[in-house]
N, C-alpha and C. Protein backbone atom coordinates (compact mmCIF):
# COMPACT_ATOMS: atom_id res chain seq x y z
N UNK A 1 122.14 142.58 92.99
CA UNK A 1 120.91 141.79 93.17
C UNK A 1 121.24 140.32 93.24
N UNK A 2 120.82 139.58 94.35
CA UNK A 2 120.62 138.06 94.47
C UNK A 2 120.05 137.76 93.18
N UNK A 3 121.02 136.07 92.78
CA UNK A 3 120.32 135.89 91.75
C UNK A 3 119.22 134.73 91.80
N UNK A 4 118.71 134.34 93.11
CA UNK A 4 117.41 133.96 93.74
C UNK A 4 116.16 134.78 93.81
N UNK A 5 116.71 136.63 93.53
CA UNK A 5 115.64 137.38 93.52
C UNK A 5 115.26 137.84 91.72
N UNK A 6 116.09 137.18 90.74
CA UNK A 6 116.29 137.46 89.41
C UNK A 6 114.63 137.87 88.83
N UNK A 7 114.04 138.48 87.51
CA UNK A 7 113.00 137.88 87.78
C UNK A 7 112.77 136.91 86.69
N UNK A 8 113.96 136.50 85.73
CA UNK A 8 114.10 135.51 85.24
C UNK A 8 113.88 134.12 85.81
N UNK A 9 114.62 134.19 86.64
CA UNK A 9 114.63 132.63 87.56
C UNK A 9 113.15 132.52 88.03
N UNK A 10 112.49 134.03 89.04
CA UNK A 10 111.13 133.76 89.41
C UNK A 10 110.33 133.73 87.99
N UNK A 11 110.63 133.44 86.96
CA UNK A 11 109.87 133.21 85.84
C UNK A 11 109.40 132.12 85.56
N UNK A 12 110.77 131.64 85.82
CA UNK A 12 111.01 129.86 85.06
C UNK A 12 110.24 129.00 86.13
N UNK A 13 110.69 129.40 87.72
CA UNK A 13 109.76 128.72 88.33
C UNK A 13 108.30 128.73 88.62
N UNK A 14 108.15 129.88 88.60
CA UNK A 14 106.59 130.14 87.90
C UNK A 14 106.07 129.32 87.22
N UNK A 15 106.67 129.17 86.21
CA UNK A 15 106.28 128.16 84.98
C UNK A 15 106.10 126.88 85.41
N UNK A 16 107.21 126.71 86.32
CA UNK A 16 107.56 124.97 86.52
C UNK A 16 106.27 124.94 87.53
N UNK A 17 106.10 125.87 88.59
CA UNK A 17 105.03 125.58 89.33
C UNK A 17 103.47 125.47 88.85
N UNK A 18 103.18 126.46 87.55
CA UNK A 18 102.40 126.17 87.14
C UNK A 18 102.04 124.64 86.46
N UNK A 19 103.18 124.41 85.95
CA UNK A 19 103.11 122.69 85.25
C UNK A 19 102.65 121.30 86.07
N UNK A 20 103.52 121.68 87.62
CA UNK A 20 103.18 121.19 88.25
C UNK A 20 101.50 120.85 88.72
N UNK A 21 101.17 122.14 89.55
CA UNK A 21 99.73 122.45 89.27
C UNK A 21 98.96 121.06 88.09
N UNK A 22 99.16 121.72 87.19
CA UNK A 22 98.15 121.01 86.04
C UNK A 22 98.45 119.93 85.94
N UNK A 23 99.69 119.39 86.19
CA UNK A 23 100.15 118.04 85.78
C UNK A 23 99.14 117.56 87.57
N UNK A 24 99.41 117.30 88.36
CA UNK A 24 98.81 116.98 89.40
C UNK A 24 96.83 116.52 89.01
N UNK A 25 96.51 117.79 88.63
CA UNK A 25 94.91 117.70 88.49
C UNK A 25 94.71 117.21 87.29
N UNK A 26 95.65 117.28 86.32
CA UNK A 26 95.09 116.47 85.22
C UNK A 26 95.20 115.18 85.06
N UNK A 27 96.51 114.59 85.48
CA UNK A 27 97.17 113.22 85.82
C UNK A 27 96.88 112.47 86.83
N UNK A 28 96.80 113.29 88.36
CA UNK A 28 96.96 112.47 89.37
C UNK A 28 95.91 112.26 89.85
N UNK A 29 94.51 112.30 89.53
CA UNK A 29 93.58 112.32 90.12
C UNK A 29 92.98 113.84 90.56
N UNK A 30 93.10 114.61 90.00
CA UNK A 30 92.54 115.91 90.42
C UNK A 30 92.71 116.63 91.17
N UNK A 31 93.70 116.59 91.68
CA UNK A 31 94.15 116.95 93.03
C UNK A 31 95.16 118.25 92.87
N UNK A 32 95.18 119.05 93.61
CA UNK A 32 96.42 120.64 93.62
C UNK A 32 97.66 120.27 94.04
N UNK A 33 98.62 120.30 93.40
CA UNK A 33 99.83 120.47 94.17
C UNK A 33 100.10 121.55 94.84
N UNK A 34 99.35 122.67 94.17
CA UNK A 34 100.26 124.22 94.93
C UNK A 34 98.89 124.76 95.72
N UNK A 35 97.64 124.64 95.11
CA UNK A 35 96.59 125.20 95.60
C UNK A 35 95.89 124.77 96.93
N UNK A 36 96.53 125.00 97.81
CA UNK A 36 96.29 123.63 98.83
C UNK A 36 94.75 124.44 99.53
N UNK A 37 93.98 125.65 99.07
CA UNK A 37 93.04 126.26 99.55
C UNK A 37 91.77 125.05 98.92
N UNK A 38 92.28 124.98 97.21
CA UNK A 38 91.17 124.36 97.23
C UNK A 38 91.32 122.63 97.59
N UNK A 39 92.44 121.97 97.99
CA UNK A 39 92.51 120.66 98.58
C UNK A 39 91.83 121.09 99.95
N UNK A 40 91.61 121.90 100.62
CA UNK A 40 91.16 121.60 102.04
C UNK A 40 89.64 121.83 101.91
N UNK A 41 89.15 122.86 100.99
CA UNK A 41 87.39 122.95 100.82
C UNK A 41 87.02 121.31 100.11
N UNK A 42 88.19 120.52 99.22
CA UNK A 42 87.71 119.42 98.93
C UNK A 42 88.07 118.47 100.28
N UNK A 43 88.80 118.68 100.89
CA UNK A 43 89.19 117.45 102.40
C UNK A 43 87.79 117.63 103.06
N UNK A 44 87.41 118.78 103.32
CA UNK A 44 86.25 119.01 104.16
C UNK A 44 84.97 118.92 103.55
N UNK A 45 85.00 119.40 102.36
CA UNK A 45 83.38 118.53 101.67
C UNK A 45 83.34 117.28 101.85
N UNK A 46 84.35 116.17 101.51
CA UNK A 46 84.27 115.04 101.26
C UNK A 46 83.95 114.65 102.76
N UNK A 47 84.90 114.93 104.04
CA UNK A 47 84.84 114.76 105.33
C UNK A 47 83.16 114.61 106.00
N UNK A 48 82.74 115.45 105.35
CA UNK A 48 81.64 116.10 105.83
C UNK A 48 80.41 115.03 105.56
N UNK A 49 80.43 114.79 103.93
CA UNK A 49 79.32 113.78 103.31
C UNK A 49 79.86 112.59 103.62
N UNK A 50 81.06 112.28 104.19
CA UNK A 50 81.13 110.61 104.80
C UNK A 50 82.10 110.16 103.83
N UNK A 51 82.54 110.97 102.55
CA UNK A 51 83.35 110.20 101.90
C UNK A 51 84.70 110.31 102.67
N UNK A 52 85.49 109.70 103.71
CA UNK A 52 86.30 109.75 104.05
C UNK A 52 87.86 109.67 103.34
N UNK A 53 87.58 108.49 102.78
CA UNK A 53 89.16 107.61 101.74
C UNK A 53 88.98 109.22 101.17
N UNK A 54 87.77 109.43 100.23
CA UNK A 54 88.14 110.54 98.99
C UNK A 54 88.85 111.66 100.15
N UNK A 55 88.62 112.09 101.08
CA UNK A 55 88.63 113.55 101.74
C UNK A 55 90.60 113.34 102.38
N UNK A 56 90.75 112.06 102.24
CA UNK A 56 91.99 111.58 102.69
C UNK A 56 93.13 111.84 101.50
N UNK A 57 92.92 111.86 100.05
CA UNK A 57 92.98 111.68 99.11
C UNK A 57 93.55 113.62 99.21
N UNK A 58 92.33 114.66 99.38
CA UNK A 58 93.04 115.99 99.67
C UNK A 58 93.74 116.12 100.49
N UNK A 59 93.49 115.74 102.00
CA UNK A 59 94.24 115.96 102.95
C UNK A 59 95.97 115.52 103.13
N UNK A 60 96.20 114.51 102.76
CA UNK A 60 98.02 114.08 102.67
C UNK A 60 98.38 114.90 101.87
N UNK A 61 98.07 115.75 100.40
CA UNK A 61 99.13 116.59 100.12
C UNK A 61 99.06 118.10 101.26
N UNK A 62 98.39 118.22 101.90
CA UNK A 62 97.89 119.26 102.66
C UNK A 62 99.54 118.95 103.44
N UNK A 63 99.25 117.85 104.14
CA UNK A 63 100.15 117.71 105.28
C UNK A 63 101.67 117.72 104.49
N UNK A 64 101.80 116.92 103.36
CA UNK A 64 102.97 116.79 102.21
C UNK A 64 103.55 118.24 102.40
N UNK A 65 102.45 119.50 102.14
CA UNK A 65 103.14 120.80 101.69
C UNK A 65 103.55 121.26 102.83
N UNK A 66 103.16 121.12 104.49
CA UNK A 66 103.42 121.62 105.14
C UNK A 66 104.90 121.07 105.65
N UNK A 67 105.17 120.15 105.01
CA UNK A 67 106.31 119.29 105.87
C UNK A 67 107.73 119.86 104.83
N UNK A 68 107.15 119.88 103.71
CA UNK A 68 107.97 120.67 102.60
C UNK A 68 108.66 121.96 103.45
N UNK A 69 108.18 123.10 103.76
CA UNK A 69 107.48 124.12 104.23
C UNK A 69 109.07 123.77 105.69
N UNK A 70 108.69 122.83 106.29
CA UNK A 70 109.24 122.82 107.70
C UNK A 70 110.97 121.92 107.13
N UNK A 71 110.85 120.87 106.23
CA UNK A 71 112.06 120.89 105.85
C UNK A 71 113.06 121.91 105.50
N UNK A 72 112.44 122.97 104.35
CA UNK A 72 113.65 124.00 103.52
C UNK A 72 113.98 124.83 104.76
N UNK A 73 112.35 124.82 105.63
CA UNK A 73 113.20 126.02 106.66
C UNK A 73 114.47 125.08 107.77
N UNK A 74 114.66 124.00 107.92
CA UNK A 74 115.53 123.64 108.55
C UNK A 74 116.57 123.87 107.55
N UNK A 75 116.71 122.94 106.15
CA UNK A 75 117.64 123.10 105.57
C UNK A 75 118.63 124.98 105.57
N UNK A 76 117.63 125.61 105.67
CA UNK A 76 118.29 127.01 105.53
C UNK A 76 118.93 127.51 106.81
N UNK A 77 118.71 126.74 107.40
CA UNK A 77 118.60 126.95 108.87
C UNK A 77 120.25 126.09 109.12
N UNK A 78 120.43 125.47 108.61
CA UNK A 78 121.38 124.32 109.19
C UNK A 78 122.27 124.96 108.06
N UNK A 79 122.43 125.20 106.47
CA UNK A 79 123.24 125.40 105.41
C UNK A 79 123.53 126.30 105.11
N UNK A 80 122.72 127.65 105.37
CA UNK A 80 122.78 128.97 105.48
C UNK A 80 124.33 129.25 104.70
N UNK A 81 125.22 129.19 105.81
CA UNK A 81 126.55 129.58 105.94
C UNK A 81 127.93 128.67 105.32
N UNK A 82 127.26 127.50 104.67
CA UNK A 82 128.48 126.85 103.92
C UNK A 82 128.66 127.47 102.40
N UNK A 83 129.96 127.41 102.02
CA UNK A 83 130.23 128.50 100.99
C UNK A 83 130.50 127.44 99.46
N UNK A 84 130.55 126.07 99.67
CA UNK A 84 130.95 125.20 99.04
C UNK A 84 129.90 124.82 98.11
N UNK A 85 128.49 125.20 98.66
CA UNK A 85 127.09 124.97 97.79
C UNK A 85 126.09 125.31 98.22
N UNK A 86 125.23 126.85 98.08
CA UNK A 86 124.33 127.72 98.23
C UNK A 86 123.37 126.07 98.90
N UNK A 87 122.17 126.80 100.36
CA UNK A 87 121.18 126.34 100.38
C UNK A 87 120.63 126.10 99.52
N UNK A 88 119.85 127.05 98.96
CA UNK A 88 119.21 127.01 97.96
C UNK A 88 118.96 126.21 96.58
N UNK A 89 120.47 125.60 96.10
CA UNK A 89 121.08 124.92 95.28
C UNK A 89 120.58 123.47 96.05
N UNK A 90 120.84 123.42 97.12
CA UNK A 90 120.45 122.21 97.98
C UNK A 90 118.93 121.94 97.66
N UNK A 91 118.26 123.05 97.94
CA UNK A 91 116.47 122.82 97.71
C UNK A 91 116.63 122.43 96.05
N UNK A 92 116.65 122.91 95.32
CA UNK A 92 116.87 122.61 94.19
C UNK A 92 117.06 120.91 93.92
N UNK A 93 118.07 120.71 93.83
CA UNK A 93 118.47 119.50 94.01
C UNK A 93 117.63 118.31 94.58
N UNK A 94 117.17 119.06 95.74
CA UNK A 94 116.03 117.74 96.21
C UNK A 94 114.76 117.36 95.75
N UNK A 95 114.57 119.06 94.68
CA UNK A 95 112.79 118.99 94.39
C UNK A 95 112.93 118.16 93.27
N UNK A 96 114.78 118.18 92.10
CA UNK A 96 115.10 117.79 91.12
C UNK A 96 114.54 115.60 91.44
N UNK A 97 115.38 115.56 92.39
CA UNK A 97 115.09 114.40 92.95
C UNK A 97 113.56 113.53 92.91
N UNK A 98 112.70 114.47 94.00
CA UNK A 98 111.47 113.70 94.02
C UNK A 98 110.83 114.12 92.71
N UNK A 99 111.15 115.03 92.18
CA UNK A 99 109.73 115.15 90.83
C UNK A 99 110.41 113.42 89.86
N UNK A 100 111.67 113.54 89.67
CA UNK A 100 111.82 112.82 88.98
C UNK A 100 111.37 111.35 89.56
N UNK A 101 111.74 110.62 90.50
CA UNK A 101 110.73 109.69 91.51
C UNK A 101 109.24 109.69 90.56
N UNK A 102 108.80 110.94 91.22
CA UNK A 102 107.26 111.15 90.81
C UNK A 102 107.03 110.01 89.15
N UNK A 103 108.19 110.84 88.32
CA UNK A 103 107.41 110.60 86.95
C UNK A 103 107.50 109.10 86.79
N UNK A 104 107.99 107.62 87.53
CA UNK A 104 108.37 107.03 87.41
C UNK A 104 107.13 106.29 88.19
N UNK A 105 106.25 106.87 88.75
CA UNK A 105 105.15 106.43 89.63
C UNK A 105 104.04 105.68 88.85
N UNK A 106 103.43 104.59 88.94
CA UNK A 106 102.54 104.28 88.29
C UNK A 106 101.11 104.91 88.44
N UNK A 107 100.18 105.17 88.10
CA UNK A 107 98.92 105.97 88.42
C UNK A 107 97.94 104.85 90.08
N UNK A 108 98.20 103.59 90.67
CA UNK A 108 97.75 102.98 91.70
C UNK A 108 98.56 103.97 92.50
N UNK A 109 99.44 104.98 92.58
CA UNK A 109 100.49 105.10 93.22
C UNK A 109 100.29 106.76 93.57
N UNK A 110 99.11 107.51 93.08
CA UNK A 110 98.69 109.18 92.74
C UNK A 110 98.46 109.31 94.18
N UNK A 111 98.33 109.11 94.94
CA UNK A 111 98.34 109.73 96.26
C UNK A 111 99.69 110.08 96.78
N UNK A 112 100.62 109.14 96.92
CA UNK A 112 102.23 109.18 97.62
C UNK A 112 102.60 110.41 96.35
N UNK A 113 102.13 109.97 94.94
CA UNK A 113 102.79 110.83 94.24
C UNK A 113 102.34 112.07 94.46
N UNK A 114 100.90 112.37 94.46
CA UNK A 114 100.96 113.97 94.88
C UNK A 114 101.06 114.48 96.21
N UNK A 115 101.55 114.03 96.75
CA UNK A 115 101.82 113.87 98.34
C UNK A 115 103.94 114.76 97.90
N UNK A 116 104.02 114.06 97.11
CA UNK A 116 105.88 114.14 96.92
C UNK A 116 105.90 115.29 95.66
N UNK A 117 104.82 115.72 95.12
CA UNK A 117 104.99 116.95 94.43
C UNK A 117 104.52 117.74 95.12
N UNK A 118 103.70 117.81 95.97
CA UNK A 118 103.06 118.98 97.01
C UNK A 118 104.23 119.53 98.18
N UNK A 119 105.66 118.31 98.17
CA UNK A 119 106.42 118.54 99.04
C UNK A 119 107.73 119.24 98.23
N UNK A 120 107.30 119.01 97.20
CA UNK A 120 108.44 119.71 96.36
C UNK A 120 108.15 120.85 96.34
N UNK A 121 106.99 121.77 95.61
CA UNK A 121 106.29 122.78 95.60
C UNK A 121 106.72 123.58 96.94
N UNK A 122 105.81 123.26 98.09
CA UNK A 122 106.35 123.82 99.01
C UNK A 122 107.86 124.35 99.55
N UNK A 123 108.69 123.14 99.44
CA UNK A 123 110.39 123.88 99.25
C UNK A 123 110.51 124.95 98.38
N UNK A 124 109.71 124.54 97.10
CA UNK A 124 110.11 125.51 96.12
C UNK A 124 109.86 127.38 96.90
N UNK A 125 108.23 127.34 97.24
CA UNK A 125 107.64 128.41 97.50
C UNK A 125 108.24 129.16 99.15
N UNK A 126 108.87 128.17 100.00
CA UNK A 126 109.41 128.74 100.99
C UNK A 126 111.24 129.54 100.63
N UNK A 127 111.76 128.60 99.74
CA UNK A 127 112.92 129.06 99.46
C UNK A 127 113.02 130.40 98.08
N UNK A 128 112.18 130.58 97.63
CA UNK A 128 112.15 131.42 96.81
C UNK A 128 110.78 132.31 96.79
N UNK A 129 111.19 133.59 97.47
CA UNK A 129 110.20 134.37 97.96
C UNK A 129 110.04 135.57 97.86
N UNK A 130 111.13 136.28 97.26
CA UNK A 130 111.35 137.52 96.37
C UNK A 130 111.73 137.92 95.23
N UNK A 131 111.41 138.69 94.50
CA UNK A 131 111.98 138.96 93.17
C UNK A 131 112.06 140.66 93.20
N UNK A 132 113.52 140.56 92.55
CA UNK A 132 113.72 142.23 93.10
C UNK A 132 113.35 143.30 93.90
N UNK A 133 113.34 142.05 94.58
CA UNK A 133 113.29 142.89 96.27
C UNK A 133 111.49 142.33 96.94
N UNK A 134 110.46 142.20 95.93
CA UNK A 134 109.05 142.02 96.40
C UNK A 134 108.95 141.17 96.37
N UNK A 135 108.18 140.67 97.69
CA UNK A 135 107.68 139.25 98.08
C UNK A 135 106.74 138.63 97.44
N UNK A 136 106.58 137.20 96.70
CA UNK A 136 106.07 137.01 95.80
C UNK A 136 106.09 135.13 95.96
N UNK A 137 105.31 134.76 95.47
CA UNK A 137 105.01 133.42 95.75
C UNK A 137 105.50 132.55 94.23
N UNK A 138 106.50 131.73 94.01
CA UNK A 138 106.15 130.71 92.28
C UNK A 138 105.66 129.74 92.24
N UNK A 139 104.44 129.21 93.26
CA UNK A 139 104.04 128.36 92.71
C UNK A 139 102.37 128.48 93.42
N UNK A 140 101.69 129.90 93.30
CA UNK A 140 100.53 129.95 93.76
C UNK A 140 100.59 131.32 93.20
N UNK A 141 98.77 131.82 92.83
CA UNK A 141 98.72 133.42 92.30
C UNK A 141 97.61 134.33 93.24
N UNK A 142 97.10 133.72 94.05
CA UNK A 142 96.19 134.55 95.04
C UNK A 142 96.86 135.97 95.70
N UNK A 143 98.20 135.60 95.78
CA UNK A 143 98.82 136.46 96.96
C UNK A 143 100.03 137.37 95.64
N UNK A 144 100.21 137.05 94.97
CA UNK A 144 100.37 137.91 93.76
C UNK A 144 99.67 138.57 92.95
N UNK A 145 98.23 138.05 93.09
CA UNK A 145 97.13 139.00 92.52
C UNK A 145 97.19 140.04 93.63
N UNK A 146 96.84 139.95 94.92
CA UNK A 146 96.53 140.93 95.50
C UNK A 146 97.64 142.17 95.79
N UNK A 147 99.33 141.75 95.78
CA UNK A 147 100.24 142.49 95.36
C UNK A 147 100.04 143.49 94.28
N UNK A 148 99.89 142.89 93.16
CA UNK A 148 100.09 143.44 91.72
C UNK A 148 98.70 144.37 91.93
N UNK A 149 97.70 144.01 92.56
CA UNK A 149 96.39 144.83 92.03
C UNK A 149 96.67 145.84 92.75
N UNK A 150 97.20 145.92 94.28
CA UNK A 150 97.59 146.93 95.07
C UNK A 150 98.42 147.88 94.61
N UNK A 151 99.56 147.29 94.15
CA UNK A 151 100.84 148.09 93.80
C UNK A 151 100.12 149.15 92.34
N UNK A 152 99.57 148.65 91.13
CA UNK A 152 98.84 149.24 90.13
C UNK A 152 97.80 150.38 91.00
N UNK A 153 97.19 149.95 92.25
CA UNK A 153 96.14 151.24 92.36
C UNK A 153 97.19 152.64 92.55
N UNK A 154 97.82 151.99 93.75
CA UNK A 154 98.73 153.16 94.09
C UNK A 154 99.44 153.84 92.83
N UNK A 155 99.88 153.31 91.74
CA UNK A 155 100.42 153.95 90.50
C UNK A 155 99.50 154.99 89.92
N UNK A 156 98.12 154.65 89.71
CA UNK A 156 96.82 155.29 89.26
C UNK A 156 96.35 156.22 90.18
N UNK A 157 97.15 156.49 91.63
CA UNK A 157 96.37 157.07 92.24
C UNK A 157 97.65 157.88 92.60
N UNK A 158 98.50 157.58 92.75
CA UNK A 158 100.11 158.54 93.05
C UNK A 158 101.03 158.98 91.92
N UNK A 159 100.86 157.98 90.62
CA UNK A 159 101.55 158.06 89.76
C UNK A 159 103.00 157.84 89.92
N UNK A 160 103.39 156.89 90.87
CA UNK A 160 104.65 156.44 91.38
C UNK A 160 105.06 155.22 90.30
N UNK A 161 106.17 155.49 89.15
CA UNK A 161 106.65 154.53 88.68
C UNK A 161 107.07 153.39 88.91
N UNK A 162 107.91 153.52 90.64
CA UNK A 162 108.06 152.10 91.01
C UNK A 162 107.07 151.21 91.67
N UNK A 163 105.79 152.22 91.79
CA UNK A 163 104.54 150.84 92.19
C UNK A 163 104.21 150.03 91.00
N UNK A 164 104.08 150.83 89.61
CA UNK A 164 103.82 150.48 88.35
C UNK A 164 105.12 149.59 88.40
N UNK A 165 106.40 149.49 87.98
CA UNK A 165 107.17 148.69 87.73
C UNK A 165 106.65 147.33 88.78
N UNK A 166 106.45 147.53 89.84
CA UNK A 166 106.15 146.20 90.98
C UNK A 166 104.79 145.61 90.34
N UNK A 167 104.10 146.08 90.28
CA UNK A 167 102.79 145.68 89.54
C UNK A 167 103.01 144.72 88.58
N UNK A 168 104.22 145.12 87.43
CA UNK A 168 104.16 144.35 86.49
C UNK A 168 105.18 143.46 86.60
N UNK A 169 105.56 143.27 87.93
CA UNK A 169 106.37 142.02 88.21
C UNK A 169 105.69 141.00 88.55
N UNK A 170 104.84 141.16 89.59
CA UNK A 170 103.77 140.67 89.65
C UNK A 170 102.73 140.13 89.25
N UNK A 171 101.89 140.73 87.63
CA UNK A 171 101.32 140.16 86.82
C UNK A 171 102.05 139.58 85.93
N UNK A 172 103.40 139.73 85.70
CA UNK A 172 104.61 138.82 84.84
C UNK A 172 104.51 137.71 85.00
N UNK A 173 104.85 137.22 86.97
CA UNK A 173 104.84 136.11 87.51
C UNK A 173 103.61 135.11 87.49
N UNK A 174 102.42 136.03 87.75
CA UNK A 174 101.04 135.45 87.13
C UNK A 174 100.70 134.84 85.98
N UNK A 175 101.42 135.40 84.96
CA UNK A 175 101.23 134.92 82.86
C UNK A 175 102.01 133.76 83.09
N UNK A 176 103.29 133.66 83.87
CA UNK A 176 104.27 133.02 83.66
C UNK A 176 103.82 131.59 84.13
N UNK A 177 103.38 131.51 85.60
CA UNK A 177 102.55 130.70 86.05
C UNK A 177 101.32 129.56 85.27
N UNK A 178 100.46 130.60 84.66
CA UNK A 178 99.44 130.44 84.08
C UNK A 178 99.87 130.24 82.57
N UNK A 179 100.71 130.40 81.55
CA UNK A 179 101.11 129.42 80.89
C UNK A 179 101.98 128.23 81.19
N UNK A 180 102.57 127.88 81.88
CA UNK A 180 102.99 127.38 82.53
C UNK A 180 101.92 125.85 83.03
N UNK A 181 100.52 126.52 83.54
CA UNK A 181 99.47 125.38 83.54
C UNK A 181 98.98 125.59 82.04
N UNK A 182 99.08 125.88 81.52
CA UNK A 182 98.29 126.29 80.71
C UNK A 182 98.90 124.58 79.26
N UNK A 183 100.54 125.08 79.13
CA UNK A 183 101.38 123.76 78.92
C UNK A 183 101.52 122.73 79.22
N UNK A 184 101.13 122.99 80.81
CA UNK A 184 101.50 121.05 81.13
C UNK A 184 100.19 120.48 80.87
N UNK A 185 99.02 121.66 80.56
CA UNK A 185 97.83 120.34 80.56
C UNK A 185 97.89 119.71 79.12
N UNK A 186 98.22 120.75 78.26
CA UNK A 186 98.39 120.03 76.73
C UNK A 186 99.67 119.22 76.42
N UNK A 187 100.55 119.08 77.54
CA UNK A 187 101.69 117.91 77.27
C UNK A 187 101.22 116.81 77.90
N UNK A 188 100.60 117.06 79.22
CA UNK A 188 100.36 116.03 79.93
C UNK A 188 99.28 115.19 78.85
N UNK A 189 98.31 115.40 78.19
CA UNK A 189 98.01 114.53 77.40
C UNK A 189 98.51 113.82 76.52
N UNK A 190 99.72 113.87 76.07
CA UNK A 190 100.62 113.47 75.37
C UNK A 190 101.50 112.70 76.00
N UNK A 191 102.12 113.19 77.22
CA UNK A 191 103.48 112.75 77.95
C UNK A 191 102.69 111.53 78.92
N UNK A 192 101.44 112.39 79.41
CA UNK A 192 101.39 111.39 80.90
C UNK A 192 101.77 111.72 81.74
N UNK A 193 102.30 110.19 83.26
CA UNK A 193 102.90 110.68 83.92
C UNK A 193 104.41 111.06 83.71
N UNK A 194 105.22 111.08 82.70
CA UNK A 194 106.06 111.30 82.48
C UNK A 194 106.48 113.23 82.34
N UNK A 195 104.81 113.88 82.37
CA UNK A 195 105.35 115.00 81.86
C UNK A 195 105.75 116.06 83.12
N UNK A 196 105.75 115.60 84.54
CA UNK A 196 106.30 116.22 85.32
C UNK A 196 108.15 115.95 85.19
N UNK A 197 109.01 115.33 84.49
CA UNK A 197 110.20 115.29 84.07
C UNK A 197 110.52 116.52 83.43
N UNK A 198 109.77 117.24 82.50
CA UNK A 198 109.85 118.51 82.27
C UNK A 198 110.27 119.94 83.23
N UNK A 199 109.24 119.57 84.74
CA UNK A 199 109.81 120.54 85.51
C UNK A 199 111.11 120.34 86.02
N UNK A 200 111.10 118.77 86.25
CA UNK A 200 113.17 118.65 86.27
C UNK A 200 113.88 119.40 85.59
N UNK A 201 113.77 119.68 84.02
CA UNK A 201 114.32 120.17 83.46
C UNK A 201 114.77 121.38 83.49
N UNK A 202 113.65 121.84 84.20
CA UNK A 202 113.52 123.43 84.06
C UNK A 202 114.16 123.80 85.39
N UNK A 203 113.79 122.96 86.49
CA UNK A 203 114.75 123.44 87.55
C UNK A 203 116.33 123.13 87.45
N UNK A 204 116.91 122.09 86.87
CA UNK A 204 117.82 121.92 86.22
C UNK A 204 118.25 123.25 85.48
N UNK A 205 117.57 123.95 84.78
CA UNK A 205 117.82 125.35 84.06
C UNK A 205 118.22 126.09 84.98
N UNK A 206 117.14 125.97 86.29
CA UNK A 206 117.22 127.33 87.51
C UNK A 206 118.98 127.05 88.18
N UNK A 207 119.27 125.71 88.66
CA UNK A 207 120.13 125.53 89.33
C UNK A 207 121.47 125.94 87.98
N UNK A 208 121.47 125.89 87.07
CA UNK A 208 122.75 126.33 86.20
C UNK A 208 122.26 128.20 85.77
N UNK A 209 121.25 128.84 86.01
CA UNK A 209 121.55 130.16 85.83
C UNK A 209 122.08 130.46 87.27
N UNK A 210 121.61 129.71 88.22
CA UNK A 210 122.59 129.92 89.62
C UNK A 210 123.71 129.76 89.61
N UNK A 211 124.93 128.90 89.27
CA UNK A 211 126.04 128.75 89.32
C UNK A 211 126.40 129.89 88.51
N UNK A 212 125.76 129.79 86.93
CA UNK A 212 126.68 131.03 86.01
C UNK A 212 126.36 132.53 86.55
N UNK A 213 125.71 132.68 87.69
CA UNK A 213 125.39 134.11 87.82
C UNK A 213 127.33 133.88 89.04
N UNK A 214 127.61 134.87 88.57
CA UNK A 214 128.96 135.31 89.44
C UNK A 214 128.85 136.47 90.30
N UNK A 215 127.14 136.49 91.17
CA UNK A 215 127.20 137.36 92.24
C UNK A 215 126.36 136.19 93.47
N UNK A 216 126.36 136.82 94.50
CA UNK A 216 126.03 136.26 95.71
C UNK A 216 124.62 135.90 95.58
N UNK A 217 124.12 134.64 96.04
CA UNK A 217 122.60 134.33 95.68
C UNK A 217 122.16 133.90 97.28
């Protein structure tokens, strides 16, 4: 097993994505880093009643995540095949980069900043997309709810152990997530903008269970 598909690692980032999440809407002005469904019902309400600046305010992390999104796939695209330092390790590294940027941002500054966590997020969620084998999202739960609820019917209705085992990979990644926000909103009152430095940390964690795993990632 890849240790990009671990479901340890999809744990931790779970977590980190959830932090993210909360740190964003609680800190930066209210805004989603990962949830970009509900930044576009807010781009387009605001659009709509004339508040423009505010509707501008959702829309750049919109565009932030998509550019995320179109970077990792070049990066994977171009690094794939060097043996000297996993892609992946590369995405890592860069999200390590801007979050830390981020925490250093003053609050006049919450737009560029959630603009540069929405672009982190996205690397995160394009480069890490399976966990033992099932496709799975760490830093959003819509599309893991509907996995996990699927995979559980079929268990209840076939009695197939490995839909049940997928199921609860799936609602794993969900808890994991969701404490995950659940933490950064009660640090972020404490930390500030400082408490997205935390998900450094933690991806910092991800990129060293990568090196110490001694199989192919």
């Amino acid at each position: 097993m890849q240790t990009s598909e671990s479901f340890a690692l999809s744990a931790l980032l779970s977590f980190s994505g959830g932090l993210q999440d909360a740190y964003t809407y609680n800190i930066r002005g209210k805004v989603f880093a990962n949830a970009q469904t509900g930044n576009v019902v807010l781009m387009s309400q605001n659009f709509m009643t004339g508040e423009i600046h505010r509707g501008l305010r959702y829309m750049c992390p919109l565009i932030a995540f998509a550019l995320g999104i179109f970077i990792a796939e070049r990066i994977e695209n171009k690094y794939k095949d060097i043996k000297s330092l996993h892609w992946r390790q590369i995405i890592i590294i860069i999200e390590m980069i801007v979050l830390a940027a981020v925490g250093f941002m003053p609050s006049a500054l919450d737009m560029p900043a959630n603009m540069m966590v929405s672009f982190a997020c996205a690397m995160q969620v394009q480069t890490f997309r399976t966990v033992r084998g099932y496709g799975y999202a760490s830093t959003m739960c819509i599309g893991n709810l509907r996995s996990g609820t699927e995979s559980f019917s079929q268990f209840l209705r076939d009695k197939n152990r490995d839909a049940l085992y997928k199921s609860l990979h799936f609602f794993g990644i969900i808890l994991f997530f969701a404490v995950g926000a659940g933490f950064g909103g009660v640090v972020s009152a404490m930390l500030g903008m400082r408490t997205i430095w935390i998900s450094v940390g933690l991806l910092l964690l991800a990129a060293i269970m990568m090196i110490q795993k001694k199989v192919k990632i």
